[in-house]
PDB file of N, CA and C in Angstrom:
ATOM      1  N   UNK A   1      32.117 200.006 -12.534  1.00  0.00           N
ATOM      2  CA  UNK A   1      33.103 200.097 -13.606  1.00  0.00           C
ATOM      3  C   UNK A   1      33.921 198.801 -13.631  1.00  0.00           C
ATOM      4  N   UNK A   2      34.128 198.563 -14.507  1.00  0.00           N
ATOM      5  CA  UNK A   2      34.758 197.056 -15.258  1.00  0.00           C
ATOM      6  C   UNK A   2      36.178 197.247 -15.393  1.00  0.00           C
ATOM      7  N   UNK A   3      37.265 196.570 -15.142  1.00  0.00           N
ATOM      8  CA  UNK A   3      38.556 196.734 -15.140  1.00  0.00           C
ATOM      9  C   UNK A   3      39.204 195.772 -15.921  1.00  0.00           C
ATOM     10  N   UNK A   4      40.096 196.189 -17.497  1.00  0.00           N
ATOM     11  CA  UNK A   4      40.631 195.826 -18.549  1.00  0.00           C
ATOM     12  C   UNK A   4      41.784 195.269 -17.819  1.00  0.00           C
ATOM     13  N   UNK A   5      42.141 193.871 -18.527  1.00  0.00           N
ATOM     14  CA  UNK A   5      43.486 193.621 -18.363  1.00  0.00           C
ATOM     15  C   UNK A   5      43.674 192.978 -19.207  1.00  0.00           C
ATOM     16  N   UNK A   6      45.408 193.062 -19.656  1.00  0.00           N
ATOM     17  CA  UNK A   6      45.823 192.605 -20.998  1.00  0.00           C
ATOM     18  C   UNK A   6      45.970 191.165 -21.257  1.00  0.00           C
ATOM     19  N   UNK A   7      45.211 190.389 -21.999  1.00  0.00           N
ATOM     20  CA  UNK A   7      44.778 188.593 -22.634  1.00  0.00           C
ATOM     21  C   UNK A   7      45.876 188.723 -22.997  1.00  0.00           C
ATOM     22  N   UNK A   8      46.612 189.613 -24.062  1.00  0.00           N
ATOM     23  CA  UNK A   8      47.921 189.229 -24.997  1.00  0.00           C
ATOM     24  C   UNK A   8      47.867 190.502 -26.149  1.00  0.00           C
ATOM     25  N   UNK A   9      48.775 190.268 -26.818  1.00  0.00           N
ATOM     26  CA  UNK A   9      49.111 191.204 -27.937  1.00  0.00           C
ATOM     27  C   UNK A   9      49.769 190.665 -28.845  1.00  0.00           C
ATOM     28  N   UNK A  10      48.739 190.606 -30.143  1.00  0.00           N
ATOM     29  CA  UNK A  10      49.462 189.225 -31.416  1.00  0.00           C
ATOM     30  C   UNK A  10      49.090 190.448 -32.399  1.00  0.00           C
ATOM     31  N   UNK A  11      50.244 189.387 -33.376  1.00  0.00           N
ATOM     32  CA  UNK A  11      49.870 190.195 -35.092  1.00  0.00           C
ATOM     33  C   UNK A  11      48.731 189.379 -35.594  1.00  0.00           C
ATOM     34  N   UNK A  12      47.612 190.254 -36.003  1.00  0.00           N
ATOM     35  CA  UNK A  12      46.483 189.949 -36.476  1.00  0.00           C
ATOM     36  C   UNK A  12      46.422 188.017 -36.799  1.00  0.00           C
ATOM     37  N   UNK A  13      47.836 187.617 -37.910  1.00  0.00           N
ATOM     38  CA  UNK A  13      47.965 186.497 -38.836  1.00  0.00           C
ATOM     39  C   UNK A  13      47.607 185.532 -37.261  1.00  0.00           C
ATOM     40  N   UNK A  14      48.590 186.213 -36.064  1.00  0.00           N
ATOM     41  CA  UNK A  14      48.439 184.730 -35.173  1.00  0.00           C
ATOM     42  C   UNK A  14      47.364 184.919 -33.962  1.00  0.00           C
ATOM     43  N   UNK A  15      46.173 185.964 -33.988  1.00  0.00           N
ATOM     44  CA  UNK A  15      45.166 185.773 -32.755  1.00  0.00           C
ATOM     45  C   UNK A  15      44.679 184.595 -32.656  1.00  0.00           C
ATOM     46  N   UNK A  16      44.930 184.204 -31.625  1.00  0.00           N
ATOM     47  CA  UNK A  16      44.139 183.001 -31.272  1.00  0.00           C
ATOM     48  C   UNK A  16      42.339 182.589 -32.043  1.00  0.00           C
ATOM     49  N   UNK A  17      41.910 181.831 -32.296  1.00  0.00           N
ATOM     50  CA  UNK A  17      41.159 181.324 -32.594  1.00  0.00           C
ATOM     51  C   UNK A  17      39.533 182.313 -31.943  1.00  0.00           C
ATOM     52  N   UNK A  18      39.868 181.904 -30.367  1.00  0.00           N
ATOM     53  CA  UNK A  18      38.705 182.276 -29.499  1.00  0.00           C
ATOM     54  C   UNK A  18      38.135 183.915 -29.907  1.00  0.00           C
ATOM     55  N   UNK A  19      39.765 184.672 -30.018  1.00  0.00           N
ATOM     56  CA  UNK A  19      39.448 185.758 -30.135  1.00  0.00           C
ATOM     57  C   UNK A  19      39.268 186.308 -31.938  1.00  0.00           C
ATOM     58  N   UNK A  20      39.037 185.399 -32.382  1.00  0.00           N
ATOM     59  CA  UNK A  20      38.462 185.974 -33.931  1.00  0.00           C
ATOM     60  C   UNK A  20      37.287 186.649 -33.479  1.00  0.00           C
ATOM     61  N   UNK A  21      36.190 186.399 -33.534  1.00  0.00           N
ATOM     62  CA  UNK A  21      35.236 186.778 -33.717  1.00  0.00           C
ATOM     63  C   UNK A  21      35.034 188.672 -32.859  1.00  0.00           C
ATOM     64  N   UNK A  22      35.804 188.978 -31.737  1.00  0.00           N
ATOM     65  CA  UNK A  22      35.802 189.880 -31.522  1.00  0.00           C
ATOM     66  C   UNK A  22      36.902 191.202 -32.202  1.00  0.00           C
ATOM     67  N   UNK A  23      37.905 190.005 -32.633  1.00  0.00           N
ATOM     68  CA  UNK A  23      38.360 190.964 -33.402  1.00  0.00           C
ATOM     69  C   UNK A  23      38.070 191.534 -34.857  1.00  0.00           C
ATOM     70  N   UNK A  24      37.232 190.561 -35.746  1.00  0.00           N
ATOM     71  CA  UNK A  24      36.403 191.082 -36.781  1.00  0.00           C
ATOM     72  C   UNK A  24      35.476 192.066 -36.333  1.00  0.00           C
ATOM     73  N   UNK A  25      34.552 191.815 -35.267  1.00  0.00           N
ATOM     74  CA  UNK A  25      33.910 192.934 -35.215  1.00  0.00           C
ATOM     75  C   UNK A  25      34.333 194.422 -35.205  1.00  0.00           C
ATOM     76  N   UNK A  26      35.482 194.417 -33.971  1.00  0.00           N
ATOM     77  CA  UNK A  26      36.330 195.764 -33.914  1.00  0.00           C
ATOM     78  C   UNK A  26      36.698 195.989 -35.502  1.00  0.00           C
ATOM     79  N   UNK A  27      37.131 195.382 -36.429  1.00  0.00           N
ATOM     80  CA  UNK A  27      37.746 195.838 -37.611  1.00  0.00           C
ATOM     81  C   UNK A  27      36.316 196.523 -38.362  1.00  0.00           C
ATOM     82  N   UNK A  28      35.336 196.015 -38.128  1.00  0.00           N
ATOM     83  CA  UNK A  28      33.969 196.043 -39.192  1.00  0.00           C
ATOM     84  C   UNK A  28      33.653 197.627 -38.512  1.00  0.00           C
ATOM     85  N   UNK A  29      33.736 197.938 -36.935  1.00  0.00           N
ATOM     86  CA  UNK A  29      33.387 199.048 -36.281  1.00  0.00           C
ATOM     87  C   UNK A  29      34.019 199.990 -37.073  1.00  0.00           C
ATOM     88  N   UNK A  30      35.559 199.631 -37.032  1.00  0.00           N
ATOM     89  CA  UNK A  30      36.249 200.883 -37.336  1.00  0.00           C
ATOM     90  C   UNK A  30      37.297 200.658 -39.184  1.00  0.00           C
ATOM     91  N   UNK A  31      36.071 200.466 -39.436  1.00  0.00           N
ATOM     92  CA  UNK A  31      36.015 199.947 -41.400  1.00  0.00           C
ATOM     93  C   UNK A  31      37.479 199.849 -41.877  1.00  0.00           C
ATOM     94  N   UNK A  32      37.959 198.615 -41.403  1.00  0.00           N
ATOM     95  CA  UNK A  32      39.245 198.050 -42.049  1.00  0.00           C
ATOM     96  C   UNK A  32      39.511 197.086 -42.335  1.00  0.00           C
ATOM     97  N   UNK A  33      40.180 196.391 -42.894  1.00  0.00           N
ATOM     98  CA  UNK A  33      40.145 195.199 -43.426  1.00  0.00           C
ATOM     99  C   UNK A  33      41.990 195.012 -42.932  1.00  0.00           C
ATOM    100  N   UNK A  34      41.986 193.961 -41.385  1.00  0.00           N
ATOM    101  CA  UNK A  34      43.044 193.961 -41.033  1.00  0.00           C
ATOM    102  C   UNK A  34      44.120 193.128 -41.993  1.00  0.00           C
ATOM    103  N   UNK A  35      45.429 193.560 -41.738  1.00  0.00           N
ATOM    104  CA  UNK A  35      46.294 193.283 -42.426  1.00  0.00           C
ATOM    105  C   UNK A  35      47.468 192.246 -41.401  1.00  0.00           C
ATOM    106  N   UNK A  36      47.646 190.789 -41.998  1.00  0.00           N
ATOM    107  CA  UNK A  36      48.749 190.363 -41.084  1.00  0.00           C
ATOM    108  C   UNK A  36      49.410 190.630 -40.260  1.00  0.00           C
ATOM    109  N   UNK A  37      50.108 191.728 -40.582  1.00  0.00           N
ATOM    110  CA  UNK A  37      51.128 192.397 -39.384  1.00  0.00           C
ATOM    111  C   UNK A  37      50.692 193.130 -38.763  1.00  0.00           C
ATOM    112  N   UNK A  38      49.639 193.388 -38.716  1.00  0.00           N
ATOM    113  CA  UNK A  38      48.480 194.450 -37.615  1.00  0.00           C
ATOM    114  C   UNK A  38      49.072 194.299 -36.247  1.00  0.00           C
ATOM    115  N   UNK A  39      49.331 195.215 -35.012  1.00  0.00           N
ATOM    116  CA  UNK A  39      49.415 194.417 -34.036  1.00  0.00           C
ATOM    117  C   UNK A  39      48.318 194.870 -33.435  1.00  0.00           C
ATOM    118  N   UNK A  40      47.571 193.805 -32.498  1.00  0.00           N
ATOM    119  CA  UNK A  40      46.345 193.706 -31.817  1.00  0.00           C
ATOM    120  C   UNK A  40      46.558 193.632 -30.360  1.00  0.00           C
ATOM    121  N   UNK A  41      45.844 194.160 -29.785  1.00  0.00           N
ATOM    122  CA  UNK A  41      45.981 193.974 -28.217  1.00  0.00           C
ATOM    123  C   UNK A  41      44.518 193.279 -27.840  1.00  0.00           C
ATOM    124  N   UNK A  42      44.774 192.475 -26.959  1.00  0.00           N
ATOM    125  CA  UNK A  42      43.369 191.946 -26.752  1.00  0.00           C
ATOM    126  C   UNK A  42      43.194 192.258 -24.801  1.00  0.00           C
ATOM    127  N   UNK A  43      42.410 193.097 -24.313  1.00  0.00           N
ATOM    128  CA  UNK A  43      41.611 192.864 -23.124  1.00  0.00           C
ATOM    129  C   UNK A  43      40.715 192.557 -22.251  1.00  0.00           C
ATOM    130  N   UNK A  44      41.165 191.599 -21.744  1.00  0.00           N
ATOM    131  CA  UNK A  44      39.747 190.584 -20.967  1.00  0.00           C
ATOM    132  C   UNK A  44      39.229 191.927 -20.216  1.00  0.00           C
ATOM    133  N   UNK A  45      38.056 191.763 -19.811  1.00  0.00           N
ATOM    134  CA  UNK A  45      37.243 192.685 -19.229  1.00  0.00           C
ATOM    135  C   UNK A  45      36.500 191.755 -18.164  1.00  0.00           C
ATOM    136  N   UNK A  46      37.053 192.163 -16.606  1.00  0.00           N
ATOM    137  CA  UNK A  46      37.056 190.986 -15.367  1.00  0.00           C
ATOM    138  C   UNK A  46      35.372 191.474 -15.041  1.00  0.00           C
ATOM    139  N   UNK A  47      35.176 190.083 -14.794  1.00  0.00           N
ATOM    140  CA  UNK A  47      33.942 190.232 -14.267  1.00  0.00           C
ATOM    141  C   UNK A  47      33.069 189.745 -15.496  1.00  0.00           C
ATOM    142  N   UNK A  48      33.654 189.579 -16.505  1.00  0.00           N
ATOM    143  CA  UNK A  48      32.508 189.565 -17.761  1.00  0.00           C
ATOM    144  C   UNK A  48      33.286 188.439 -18.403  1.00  0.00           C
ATOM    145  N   UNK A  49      32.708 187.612 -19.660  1.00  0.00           N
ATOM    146  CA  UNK A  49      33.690 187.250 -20.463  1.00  0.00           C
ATOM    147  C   UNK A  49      34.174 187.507 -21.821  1.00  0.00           C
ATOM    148  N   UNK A  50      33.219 188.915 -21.866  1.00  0.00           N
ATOM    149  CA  UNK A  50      34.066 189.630 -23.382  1.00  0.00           C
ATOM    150  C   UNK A  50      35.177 190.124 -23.060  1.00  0.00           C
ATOM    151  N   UNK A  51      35.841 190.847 -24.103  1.00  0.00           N
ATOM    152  CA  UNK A  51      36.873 191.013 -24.329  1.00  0.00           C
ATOM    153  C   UNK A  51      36.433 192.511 -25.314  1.00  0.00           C
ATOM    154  N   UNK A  52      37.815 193.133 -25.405  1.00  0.00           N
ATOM    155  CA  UNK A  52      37.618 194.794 -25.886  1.00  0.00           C
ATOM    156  C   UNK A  52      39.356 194.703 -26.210  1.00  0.00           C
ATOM    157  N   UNK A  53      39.065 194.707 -27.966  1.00  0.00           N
ATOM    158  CA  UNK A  53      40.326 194.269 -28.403  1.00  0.00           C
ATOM    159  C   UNK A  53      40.881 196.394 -29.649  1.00  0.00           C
ATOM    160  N   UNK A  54      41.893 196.301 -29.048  1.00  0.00           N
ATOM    161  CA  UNK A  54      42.665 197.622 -29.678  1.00  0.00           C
ATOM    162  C   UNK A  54      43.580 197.449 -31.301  1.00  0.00           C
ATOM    163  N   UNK A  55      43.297 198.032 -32.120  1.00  0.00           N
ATOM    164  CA  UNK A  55      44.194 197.560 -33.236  1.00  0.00           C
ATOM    165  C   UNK A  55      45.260 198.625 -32.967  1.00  0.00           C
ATOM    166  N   UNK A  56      46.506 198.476 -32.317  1.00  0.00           N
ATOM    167  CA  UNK A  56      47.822 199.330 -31.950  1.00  0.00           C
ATOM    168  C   UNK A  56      48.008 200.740 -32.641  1.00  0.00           C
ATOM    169  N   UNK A  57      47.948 199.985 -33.934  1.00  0.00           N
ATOM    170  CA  UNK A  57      48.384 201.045 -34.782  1.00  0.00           C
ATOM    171  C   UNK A  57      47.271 202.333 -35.040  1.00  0.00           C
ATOM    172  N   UNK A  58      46.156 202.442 -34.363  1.00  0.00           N
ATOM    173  CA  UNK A  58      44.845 203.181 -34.666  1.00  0.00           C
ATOM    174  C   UNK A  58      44.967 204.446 -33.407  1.00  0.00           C
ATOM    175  N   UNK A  59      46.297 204.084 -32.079  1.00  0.00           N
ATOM    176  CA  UNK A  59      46.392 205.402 -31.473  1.00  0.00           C
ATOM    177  C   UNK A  59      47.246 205.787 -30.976  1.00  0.00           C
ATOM    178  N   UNK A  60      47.462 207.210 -30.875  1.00  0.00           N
ATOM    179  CA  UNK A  60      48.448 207.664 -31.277  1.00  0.00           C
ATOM    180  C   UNK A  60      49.003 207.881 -29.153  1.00  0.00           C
ATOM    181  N   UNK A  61      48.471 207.221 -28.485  1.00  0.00           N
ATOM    182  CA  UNK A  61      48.305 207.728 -26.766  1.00  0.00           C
ATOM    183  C   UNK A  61      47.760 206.844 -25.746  1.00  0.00           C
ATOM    184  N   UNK A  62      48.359 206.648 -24.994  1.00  0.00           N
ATOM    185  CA  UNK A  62      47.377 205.615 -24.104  1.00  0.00           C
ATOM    186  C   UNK A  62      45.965 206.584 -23.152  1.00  0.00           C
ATOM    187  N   UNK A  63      45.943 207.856 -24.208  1.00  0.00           N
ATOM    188  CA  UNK A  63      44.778 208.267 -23.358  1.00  0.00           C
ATOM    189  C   UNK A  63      44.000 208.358 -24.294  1.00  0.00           C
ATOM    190  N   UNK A  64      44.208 207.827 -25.321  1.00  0.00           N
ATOM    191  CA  UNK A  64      42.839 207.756 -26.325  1.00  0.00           C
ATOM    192  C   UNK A  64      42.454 206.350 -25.634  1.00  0.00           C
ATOM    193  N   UNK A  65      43.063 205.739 -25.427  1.00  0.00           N
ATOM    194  CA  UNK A  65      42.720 203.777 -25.178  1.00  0.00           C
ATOM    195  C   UNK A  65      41.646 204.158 -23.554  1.00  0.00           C
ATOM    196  N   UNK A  66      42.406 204.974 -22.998  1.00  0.00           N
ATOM    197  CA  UNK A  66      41.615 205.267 -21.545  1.00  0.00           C
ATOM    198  C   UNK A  66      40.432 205.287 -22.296  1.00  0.00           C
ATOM    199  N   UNK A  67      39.694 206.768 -23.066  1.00  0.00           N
ATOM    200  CA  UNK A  67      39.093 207.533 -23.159  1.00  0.00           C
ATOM    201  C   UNK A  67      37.780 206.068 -23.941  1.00  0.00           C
ATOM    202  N   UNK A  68      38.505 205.703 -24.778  1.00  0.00           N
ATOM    203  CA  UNK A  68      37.600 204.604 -25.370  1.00  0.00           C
ATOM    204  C   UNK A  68      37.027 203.348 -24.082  1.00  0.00           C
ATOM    205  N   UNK A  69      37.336 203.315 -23.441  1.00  0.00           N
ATOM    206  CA  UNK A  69      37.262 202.116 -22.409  1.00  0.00           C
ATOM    207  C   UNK A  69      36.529 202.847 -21.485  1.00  0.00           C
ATOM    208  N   UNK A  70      36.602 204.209 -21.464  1.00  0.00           N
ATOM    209  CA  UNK A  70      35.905 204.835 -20.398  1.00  0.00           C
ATOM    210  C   UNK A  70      33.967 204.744 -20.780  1.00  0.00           C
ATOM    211  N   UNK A  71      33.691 204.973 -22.256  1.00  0.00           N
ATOM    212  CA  UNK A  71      32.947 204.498 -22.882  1.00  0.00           C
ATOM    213  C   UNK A  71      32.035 203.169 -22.859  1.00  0.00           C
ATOM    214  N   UNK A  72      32.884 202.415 -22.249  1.00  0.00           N
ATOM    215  CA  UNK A  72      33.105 201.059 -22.279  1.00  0.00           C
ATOM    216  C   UNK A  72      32.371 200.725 -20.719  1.00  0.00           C
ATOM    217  N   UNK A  73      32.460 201.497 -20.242  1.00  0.00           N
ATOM    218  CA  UNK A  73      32.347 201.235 -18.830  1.00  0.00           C
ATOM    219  C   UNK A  73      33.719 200.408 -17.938  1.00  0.00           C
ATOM    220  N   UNK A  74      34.668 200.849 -18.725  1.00  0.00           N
ATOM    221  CA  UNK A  74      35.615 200.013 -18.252  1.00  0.00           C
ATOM    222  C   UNK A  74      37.003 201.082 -18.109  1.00  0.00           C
ATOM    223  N   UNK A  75      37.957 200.665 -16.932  1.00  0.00           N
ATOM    224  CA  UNK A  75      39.127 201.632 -16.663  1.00  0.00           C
ATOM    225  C   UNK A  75      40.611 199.967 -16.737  1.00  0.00           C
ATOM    226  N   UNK A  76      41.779 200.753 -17.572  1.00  0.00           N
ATOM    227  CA  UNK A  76      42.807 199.986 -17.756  1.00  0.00           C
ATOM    228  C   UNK A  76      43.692 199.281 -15.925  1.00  0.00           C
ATOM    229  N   UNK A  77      43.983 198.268 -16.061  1.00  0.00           N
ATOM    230  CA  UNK A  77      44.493 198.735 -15.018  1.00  0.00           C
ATOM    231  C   UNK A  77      45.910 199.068 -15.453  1.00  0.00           C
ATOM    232  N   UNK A  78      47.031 199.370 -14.358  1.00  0.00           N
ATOM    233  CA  UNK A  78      48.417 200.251 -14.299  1.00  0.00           C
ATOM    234  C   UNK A  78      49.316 198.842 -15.082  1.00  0.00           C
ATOM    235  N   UNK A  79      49.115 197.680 -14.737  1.00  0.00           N
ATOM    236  CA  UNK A  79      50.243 197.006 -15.699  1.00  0.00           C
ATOM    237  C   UNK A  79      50.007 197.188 -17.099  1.00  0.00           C
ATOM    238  N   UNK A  80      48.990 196.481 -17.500  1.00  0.00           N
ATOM    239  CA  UNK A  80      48.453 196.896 -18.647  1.00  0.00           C
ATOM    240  C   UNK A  80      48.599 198.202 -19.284  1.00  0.00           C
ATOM    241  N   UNK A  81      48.654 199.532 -18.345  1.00  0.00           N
ATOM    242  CA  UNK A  81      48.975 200.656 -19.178  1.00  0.00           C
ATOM    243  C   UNK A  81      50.084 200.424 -19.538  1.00  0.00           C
ATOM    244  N   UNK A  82      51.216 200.076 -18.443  1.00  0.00           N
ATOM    245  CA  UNK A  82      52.763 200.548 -18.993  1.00  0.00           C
ATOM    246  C   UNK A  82      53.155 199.452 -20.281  1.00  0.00           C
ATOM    247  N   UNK A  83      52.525 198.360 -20.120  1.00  0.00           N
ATOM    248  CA  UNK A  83      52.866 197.629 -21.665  1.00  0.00           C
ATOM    249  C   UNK A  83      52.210 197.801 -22.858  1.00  0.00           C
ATOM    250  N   UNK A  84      50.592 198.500 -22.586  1.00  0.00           N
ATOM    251  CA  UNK A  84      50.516 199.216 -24.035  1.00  0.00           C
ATOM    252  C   UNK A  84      51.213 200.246 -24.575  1.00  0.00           C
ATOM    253  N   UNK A  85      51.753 201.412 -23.412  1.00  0.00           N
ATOM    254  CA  UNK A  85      52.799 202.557 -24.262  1.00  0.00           C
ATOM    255  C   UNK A  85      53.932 201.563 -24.790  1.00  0.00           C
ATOM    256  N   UNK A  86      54.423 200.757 -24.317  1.00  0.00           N
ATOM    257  CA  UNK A  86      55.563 200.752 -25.019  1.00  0.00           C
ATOM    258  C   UNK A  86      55.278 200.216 -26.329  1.00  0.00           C
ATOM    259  N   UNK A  87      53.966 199.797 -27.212  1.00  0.00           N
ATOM    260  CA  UNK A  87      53.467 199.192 -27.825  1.00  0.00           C
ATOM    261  C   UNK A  87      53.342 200.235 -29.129  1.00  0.00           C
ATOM    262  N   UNK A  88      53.032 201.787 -28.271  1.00  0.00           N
ATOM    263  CA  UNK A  88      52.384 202.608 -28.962  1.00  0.00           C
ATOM    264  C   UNK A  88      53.329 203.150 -29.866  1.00  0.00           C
ATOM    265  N   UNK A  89      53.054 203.750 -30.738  1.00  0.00           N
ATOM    266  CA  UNK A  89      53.832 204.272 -31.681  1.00  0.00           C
ATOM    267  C   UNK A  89      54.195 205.369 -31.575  1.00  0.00           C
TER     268      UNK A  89
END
């Protein structure tokens, strides 16, 4: 199992460059067409050099984010959890 940790958390307008391309895909997965003020979380995934990026506003729990990553073959670690709740809506 692969262990997520948090790259950063931008509004869609300012993701870095590198991470375009993974974040279009996530939008194309989950059929949206992001909007500037989106906020995005981006997580490196150690051991690898993708990345497994969250659009904030899409959950409502940091145990949906588990549950998706678990999928993933991948588990959050504990810093990273406590700064996505406060993220969450």
């Amino acid at each position: 199992m692969f262990i997520a940790t948090l790259g950063g958390i931008f509004r869609f307008k300012d993701v870095p460059v590198q991470y375009g391309p993974y974040v279009q895909f996530k939008a194309g997965i989950e059929k949206r067409e992001p909007k500037e003020d989106d906020e995005i979380a981006i997580l490196d995934i150690t051991g690898t050099e993708s990345h497994h990026v969250l659009f904030l506003d899409y959950y409502e729990n940091i145990d949906q984010i588990k549950e998706e990553l678990k999928e993933a073959d991948a588990k959050v670690n504990h810093t990273t959890i406590k700064i996505l709740e406060g993220h969450l809506s």
